[in-house]
Each structure stands twice: as C-alpha cells, then as structure tokens.
PDB file of N, CA and C in Angstrom:
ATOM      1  N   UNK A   1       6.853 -78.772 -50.110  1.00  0.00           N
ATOM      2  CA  UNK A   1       7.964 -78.023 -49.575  1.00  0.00           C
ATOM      3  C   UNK A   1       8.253 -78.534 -48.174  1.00  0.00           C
ATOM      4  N   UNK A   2       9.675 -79.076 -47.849  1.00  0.00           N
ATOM      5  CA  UNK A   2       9.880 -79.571 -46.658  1.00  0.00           C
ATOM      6  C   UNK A   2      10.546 -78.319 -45.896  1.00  0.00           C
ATOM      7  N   UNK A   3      10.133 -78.427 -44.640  1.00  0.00           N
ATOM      8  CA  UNK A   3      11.145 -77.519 -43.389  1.00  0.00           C
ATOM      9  C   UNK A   3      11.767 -78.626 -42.590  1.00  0.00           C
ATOM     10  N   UNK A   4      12.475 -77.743 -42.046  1.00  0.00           N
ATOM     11  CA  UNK A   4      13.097 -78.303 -40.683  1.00  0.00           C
ATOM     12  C   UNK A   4      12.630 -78.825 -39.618  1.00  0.00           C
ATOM     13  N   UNK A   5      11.359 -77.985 -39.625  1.00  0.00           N
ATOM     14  CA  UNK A   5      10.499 -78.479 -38.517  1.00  0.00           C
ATOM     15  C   UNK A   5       9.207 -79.423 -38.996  1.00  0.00           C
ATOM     16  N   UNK A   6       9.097 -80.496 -38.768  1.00  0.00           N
ATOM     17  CA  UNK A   6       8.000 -81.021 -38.973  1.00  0.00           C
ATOM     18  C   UNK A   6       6.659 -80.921 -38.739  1.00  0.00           C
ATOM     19  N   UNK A   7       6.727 -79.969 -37.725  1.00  0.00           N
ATOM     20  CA  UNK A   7       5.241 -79.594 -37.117  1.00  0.00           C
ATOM     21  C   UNK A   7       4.690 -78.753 -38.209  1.00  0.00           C
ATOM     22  N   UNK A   8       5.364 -77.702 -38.669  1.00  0.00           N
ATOM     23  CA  UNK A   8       5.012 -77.309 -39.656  1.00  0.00           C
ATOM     24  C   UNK A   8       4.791 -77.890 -41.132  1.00  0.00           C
ATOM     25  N   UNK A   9       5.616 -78.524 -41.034  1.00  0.00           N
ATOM     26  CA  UNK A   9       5.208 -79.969 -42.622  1.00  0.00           C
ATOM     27  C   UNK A   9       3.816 -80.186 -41.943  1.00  0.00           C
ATOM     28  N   UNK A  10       3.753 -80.923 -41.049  1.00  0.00           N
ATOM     29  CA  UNK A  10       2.145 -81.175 -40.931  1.00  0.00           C
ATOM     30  C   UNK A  10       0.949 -80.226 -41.256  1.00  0.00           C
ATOM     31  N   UNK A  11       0.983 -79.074 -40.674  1.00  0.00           N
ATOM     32  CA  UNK A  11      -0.022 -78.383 -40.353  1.00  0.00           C
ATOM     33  C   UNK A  11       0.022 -77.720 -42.226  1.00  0.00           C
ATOM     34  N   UNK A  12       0.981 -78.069 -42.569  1.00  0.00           N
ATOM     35  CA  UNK A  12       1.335 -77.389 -44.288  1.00  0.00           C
ATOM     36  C   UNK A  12       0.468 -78.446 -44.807  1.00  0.00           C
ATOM     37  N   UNK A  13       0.758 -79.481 -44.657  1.00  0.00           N
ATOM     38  CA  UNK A  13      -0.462 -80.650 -45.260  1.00  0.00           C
ATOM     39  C   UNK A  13      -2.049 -80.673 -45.040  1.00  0.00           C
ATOM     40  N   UNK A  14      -2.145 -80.236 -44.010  1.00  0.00           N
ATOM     41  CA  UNK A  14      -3.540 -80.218 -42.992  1.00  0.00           C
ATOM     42  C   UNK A  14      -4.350 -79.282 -44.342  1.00  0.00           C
ATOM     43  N   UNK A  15      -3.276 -77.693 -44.032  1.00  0.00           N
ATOM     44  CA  UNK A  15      -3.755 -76.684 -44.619  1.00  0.00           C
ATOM     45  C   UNK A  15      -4.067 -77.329 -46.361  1.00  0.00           C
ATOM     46  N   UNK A  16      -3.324 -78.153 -46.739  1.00  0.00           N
ATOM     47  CA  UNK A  16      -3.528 -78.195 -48.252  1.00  0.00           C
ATOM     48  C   UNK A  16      -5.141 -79.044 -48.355  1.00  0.00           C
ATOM     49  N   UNK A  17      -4.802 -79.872 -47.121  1.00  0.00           N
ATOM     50  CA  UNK A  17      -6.383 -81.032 -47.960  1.00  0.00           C
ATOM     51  C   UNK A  17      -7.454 -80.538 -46.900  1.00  0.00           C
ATOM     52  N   UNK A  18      -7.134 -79.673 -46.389  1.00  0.00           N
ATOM     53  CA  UNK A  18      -8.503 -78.634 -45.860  1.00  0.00           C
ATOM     54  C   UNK A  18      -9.081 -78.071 -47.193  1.00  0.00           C
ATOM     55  N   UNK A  19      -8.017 -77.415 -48.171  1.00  0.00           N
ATOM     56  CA  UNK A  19      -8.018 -76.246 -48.916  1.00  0.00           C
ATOM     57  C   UNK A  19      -8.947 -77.218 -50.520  1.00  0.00           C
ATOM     58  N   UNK A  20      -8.589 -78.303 -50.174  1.00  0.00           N
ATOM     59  CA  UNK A  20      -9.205 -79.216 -51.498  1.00  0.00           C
ATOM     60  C   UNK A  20     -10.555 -79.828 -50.907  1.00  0.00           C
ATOM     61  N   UNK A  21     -10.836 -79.971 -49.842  1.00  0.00           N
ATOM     62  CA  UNK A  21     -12.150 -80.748 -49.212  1.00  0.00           C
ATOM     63  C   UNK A  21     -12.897 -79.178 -49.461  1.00  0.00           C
ATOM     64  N   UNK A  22     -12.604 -78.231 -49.197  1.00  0.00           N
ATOM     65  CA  UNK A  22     -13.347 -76.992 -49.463  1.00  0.00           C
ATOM     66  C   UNK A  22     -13.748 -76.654 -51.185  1.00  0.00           C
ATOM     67  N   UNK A  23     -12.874 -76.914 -52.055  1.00  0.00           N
ATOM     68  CA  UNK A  23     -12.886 -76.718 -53.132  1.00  0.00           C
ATOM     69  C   UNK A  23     -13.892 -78.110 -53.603  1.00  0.00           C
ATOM     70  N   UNK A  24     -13.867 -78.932 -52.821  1.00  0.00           N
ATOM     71  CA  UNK A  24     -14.986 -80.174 -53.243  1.00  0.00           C
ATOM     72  C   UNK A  24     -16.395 -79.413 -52.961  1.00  0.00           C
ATOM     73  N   UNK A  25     -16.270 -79.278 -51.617  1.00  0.00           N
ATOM     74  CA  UNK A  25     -17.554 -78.580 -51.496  1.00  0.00           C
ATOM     75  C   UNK A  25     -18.184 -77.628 -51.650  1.00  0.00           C
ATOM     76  N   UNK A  26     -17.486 -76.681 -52.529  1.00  0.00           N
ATOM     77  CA  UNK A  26     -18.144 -75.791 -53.217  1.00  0.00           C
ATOM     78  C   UNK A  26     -18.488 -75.660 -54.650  1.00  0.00           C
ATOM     79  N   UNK A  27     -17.938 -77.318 -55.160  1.00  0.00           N
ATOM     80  CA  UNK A  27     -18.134 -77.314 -56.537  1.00  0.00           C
ATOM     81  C   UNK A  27     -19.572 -77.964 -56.069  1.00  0.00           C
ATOM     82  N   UNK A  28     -19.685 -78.756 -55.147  1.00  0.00           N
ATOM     83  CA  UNK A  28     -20.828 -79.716 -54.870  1.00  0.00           C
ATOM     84  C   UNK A  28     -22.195 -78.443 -54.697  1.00  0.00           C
ATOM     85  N   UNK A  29     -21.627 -77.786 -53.709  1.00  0.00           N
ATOM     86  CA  UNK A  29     -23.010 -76.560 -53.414  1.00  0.00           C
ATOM     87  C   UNK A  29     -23.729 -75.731 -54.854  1.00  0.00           C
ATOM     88  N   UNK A  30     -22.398 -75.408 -55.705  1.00  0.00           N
ATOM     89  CA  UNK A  30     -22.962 -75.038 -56.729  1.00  0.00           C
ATOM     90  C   UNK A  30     -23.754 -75.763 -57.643  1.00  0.00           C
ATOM     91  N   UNK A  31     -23.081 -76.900 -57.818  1.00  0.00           N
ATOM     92  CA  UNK A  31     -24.068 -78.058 -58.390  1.00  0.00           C
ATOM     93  C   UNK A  31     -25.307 -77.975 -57.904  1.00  0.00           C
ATOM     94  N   UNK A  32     -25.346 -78.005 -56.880  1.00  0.00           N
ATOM     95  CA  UNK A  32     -26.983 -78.149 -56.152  1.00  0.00           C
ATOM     96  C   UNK A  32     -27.844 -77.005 -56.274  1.00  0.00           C
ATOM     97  N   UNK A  33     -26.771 -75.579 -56.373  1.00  0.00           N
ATOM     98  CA  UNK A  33     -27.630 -74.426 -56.450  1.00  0.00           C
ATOM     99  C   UNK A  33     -28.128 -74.183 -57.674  1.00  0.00           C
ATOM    100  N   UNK A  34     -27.136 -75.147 -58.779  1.00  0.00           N
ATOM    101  CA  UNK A  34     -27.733 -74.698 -60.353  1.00  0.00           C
ATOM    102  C   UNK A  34     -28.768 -75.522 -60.749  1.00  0.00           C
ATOM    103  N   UNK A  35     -28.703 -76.842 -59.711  1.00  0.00           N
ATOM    104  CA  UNK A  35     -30.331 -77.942 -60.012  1.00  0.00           C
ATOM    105  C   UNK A  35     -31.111 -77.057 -59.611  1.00  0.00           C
ATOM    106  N   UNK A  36     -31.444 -76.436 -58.981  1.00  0.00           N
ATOM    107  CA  UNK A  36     -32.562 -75.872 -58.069  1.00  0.00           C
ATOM    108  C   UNK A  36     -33.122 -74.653 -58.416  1.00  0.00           C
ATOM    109  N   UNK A  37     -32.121 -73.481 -59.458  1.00  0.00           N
ATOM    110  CA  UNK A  37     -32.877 -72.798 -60.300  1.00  0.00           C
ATOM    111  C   UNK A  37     -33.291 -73.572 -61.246  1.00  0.00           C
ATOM    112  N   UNK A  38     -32.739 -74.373 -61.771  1.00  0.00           N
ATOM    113  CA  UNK A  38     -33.042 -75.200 -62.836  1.00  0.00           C
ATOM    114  C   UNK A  38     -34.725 -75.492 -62.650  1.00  0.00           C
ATOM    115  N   UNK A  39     -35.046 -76.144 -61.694  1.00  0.00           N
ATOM    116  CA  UNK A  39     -35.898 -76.593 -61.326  1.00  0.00           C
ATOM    117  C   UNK A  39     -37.348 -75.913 -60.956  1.00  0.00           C
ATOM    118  N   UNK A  40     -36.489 -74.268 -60.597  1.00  0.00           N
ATOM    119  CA  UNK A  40     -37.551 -73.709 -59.911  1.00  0.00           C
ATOM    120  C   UNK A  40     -38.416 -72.653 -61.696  1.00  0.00           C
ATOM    121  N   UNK A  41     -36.998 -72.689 -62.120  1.00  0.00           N
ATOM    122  CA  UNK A  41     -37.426 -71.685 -63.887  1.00  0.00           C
ATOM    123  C   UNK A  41     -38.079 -73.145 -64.187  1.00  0.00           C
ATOM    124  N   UNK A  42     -38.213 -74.422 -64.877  1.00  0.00           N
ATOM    125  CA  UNK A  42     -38.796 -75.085 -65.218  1.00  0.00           C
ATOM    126  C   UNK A  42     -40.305 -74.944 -64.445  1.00  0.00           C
ATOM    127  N   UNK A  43     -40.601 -74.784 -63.315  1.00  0.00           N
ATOM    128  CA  UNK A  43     -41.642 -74.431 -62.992  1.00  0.00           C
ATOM    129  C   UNK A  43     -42.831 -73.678 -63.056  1.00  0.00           C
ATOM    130  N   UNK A  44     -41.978 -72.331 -63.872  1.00  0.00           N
ATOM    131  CA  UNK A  44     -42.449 -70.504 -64.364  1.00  0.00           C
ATOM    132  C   UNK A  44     -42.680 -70.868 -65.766  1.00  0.00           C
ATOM    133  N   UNK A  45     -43.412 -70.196 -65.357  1.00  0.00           N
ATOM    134  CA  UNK A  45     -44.232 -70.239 -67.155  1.00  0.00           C
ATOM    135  C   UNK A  45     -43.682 -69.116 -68.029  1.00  0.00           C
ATOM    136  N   UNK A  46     -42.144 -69.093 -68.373  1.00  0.00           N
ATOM    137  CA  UNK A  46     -41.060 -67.858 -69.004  1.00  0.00           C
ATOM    138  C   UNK A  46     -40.984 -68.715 -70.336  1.00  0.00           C
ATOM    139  N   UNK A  47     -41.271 -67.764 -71.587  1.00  0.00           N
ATOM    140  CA  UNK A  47     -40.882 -67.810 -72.505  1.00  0.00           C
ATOM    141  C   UNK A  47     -39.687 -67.510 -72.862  1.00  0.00           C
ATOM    142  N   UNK A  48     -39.471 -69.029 -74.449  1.00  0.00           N
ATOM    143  CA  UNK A  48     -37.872 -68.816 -74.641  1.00  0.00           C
ATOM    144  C   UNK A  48     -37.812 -67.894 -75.507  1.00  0.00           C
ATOM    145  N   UNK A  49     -36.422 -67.397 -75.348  1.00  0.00           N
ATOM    146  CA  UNK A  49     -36.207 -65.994 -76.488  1.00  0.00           C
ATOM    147  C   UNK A  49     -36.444 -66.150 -77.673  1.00  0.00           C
ATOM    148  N   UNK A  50     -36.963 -67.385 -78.378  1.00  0.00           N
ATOM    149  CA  UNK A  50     -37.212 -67.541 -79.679  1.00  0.00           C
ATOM    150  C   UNK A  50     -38.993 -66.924 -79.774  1.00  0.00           C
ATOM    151  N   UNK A  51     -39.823 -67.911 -78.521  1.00  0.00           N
ATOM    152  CA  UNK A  51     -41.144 -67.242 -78.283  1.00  0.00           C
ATOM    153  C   UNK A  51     -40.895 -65.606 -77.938  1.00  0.00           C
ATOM    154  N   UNK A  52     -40.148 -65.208 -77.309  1.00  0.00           N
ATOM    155  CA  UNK A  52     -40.370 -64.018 -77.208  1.00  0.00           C
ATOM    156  C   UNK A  52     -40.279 -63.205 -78.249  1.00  0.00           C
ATOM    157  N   UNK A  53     -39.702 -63.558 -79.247  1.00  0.00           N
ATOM    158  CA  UNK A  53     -38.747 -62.489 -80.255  1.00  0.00           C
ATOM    159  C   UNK A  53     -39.807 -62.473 -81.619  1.00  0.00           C
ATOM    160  N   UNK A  54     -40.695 -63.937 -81.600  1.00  0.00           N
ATOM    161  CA  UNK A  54     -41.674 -63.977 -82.321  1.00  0.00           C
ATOM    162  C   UNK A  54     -43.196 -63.303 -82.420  1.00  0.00           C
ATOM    163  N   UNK A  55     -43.264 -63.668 -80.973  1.00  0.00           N
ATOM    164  CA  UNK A  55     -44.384 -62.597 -80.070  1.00  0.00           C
ATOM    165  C   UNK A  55     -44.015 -60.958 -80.694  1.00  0.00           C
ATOM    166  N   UNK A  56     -43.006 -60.479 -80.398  1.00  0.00           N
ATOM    167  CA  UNK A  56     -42.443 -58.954 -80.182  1.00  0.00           C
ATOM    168  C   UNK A  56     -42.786 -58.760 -81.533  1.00  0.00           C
ATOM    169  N   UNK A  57     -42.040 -59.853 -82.469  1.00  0.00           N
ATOM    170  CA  UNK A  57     -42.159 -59.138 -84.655  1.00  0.00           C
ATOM    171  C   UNK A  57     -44.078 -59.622 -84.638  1.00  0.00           C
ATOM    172  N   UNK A  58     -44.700 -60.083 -84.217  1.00  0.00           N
ATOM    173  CA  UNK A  58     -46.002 -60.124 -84.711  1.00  0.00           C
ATOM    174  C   UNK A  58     -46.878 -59.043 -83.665  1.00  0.00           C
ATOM    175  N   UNK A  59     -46.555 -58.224 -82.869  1.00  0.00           N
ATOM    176  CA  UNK A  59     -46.692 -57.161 -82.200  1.00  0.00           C
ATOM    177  C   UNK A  59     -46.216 -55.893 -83.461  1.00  0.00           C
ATOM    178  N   UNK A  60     -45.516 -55.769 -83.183  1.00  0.00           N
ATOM    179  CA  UNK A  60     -44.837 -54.664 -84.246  1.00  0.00           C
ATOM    180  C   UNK A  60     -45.530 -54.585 -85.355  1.00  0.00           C
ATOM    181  N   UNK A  61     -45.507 -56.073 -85.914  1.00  0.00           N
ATOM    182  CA  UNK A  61     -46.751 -56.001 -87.425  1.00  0.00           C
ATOM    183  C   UNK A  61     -47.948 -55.597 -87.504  1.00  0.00           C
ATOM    184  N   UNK A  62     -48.936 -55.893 -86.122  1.00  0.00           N
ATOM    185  CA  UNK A  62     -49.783 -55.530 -85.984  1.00  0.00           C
ATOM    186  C   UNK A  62     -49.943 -53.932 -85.952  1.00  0.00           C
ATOM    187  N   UNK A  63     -48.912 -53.218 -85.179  1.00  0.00           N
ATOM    188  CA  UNK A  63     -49.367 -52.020 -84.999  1.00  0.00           C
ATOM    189  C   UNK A  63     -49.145 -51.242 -86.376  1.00  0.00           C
ATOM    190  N   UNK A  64     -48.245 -51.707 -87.227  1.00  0.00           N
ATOM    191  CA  UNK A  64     -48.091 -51.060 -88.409  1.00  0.00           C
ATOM    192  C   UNK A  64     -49.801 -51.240 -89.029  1.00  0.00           C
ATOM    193  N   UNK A  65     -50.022 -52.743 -89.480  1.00  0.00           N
ATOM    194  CA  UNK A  65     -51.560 -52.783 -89.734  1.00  0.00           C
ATOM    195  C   UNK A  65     -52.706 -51.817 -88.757  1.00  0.00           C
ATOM    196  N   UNK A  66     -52.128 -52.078 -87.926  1.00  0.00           N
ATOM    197  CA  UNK A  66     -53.382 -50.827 -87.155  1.00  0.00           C
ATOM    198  C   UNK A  66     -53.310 -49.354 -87.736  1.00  0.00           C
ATOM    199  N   UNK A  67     -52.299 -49.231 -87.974  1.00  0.00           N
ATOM    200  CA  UNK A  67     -52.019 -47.449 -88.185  1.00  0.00           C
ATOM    201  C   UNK A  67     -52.578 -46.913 -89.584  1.00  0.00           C
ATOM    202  N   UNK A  68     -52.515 -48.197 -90.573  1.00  0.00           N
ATOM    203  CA  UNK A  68     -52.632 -48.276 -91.949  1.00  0.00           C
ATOM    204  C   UNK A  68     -54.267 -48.294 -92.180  1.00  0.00           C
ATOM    205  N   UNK A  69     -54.613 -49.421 -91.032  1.00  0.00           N
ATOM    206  CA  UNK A  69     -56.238 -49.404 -90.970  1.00  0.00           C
ATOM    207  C   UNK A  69     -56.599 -47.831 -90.395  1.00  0.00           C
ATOM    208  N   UNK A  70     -56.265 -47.764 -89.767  1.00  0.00           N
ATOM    209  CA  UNK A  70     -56.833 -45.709 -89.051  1.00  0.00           C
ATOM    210  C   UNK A  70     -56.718 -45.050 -89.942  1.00  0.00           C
ATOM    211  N   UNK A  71     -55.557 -45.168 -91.111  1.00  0.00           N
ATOM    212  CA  UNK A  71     -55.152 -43.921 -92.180  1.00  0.00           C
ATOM    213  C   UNK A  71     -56.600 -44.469 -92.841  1.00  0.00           C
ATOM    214  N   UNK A  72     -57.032 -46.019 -93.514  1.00  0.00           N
ATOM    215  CA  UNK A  72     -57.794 -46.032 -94.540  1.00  0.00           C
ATOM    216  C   UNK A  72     -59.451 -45.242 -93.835  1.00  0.00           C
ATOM    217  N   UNK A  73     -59.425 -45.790 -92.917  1.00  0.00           N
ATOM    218  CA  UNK A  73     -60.860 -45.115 -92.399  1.00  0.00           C
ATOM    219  C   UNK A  73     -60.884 -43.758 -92.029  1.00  0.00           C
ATOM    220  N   UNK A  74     -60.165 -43.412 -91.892  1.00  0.00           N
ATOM    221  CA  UNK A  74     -59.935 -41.848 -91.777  1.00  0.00           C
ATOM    222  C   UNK A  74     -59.840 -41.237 -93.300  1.00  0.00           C
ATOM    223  N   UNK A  75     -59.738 -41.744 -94.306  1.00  0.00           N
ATOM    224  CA  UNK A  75     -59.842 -41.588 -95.513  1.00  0.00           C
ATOM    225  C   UNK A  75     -61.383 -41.666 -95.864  1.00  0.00           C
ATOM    226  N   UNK A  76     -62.049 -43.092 -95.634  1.00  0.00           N
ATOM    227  CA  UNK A  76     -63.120 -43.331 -96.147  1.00  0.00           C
ATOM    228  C   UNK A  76     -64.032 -42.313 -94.863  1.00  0.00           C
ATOM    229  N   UNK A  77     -63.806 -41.625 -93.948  1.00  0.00           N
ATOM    230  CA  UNK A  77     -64.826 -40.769 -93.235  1.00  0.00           C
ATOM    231  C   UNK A  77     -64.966 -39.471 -94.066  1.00  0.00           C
ATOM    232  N   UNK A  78     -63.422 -39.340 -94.139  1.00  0.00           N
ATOM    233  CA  UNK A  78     -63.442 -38.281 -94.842  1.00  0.00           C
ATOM    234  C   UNK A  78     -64.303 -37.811 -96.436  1.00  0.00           C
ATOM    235  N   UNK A  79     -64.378 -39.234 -96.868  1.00  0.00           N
ATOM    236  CA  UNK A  79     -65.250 -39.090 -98.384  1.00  0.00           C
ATOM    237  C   UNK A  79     -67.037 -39.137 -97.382  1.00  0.00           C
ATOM    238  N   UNK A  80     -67.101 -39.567 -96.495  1.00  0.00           N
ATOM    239  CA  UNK A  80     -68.828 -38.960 -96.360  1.00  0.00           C
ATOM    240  C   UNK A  80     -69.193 -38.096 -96.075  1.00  0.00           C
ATOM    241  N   UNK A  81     -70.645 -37.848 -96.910  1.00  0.00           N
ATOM    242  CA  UNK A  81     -70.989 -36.600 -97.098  1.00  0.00           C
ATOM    243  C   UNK A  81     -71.473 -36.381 -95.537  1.00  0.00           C
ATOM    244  N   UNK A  82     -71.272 -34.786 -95.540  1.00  0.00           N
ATOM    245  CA  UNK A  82     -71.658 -34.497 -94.128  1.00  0.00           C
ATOM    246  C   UNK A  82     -73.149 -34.587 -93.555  1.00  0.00           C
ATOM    247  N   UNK A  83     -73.586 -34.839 -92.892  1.00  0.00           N
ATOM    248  CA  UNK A  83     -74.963 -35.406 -92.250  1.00  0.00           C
ATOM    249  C   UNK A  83     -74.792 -33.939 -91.422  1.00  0.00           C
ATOM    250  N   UNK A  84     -76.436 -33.484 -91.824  1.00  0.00           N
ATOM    251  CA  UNK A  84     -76.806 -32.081 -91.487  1.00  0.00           C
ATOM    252  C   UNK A  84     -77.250 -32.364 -89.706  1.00  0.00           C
ATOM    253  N   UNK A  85     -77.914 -31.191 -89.478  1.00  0.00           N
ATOM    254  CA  UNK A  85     -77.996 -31.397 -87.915  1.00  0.00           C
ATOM    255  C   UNK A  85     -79.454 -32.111 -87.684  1.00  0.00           C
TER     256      UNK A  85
END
C-alpha cells in the first residue's frame, strides 16, 4: 500500500520484515523447544500407552484371579472339620 508520504512507506516496510524476522524466530524457538522435550522424555523411563494399557489388562486379570482364589479357599476352609480347643 503506497501513501503520499514516503516516510511512512518506509517505516510500513520496516514494520512488515520486522513482523516476518519475528515469525522466523519463533518458528525457530519452537523447534528448539520441541527437540528438548523430545530429548529430555527420551531420557525418563515413561511407558508407551501400548505398555501401559497392557500392564493395566494384566492387573485387572490378576485381581479377578485373586478374588476367585479367596472364594476357592474360603470354600475349602470352610469344608474343615473344626479343630477343638
């Protein structure tokens, strides 16, 4: 967009490739900020949601087997004969 006044054409230009050297450098910072979690989670010993989700269903299974084992022995206590004093 041209004016009349040129001083303002300038400082209209200034403002535009200020406005793009900024937009460089904040694509650049983010870049750097997403290496660096990158880098720092590669470090942590975090399971992926596939380990987790596998972990969680062989948890769950277990406690069903646990509950099933308590019912059977609580069954088989129940069949012994009582032991006097």
């Amino acid at each position: 967009m041209q004016t009349r006044n040129p001083f303002i054409d300038d400082l209209t230009k200034m403002a535009n490739g200020a406005m793009g050297a900024l937009s460089g450098v904040k694509d650049e910072v983010e870049a750097r900020v997403r290496d660096q979690i990158a880098k720092i989670l590669d470090g942590m010993d975090i399971p992926r949601r596939d380990e987790f989700e596998a972990v969680k269903a062989m948890a769950a299974k277990a406690r069903e087997e646990n509950e099933a084992l308590k019912q059977q022995i609580a069954e088989l206590q129940a069949r012994l004969p009582n032991p006097g004093p």
